[in-house]
Protein backbone atom coordinates (compact mmCIF):
# COMPACT_ATOMS: atom_id res chain seq x y z
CA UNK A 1 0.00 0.00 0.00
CA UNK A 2 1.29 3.15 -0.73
CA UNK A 3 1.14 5.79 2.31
CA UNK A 4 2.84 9.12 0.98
CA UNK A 5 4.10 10.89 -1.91
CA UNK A 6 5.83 8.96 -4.90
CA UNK A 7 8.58 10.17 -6.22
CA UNK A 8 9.24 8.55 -9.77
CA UNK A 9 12.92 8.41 -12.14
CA UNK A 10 13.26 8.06 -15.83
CA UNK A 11 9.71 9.68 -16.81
CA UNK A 12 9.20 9.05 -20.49
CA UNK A 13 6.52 8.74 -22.96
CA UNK A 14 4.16 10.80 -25.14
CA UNK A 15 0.73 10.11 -24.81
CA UNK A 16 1.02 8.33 -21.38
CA UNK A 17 3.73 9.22 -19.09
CA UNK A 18 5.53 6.24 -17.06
CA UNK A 19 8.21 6.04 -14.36
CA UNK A 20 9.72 3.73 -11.83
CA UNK A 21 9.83 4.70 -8.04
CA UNK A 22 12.16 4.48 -5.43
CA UNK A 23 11.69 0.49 -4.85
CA UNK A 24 11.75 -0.41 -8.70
CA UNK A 25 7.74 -0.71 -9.07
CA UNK A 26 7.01 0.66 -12.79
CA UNK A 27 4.12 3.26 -12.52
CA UNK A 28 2.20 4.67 -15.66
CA UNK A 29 -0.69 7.35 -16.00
CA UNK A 30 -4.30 6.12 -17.11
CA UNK A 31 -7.25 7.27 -17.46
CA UNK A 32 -10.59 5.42 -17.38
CA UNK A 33 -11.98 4.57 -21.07
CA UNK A 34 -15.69 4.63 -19.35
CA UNK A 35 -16.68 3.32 -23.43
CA UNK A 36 -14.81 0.31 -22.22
CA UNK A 37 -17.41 -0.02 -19.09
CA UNK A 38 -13.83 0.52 -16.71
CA UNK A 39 -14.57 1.85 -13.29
CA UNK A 40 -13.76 4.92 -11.39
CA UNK A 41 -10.33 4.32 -9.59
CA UNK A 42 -9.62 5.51 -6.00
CA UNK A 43 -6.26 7.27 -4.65
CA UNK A 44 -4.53 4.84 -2.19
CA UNK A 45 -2.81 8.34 -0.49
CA UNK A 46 -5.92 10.46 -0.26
CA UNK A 47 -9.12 8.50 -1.47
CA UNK A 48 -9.87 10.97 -3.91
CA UNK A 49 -12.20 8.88 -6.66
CA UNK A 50 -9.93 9.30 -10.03
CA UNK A 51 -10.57 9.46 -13.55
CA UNK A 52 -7.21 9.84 -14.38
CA UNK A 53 -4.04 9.32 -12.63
CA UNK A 54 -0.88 6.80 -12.10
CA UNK A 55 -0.96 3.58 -12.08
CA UNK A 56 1.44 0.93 -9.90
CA UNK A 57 1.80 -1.92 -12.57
CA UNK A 58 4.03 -3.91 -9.79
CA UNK A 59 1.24 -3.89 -7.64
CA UNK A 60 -2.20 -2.23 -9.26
CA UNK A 61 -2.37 1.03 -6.46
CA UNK A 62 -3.67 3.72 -8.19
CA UNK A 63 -2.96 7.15 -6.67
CA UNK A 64 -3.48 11.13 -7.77
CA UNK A 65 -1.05 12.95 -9.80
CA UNK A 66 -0.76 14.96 -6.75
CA UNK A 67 1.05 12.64 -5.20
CA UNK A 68 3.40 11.97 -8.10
CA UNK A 69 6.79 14.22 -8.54
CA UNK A 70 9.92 13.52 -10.22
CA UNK A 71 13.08 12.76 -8.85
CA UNK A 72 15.86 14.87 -9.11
């Protein structure tokens, strides 16, 4: 579970950004196709119901991109 900010290196894409975090999970942005009947996600951080954010692909947490910020 993810319980504070995530702070992401090597950001790349174009039309979906995608990182890997401190412990090596690979994270990616989505956003919910709601043509392809997907659910609302929910922030693990803050709750916050999302119809767009980051995803954890090592793990399927899906949190704000508040919560997101690259590492220097």
């Amino acid at each position: 579970m993810v319980t504070s900010t995530v702070y992401l290196d090597n950001i790349s894409g174009i039309s979906r950004l995608s990182g890997i975090d401190e412990h090596g999970n690979s994270w990616i942005q989505f956003e919910v196709d709601y043509f392809a009947e997907q659910d609302d996600g929910e922030c693990a951080i803050c709750g916050e119901i999302l119809t767009s954010g980051w995803m954890c692909l090592d793990g399927g947490e899906e949190i704000c991109d508040e919560h997101v910020y690259e590492q220097e």
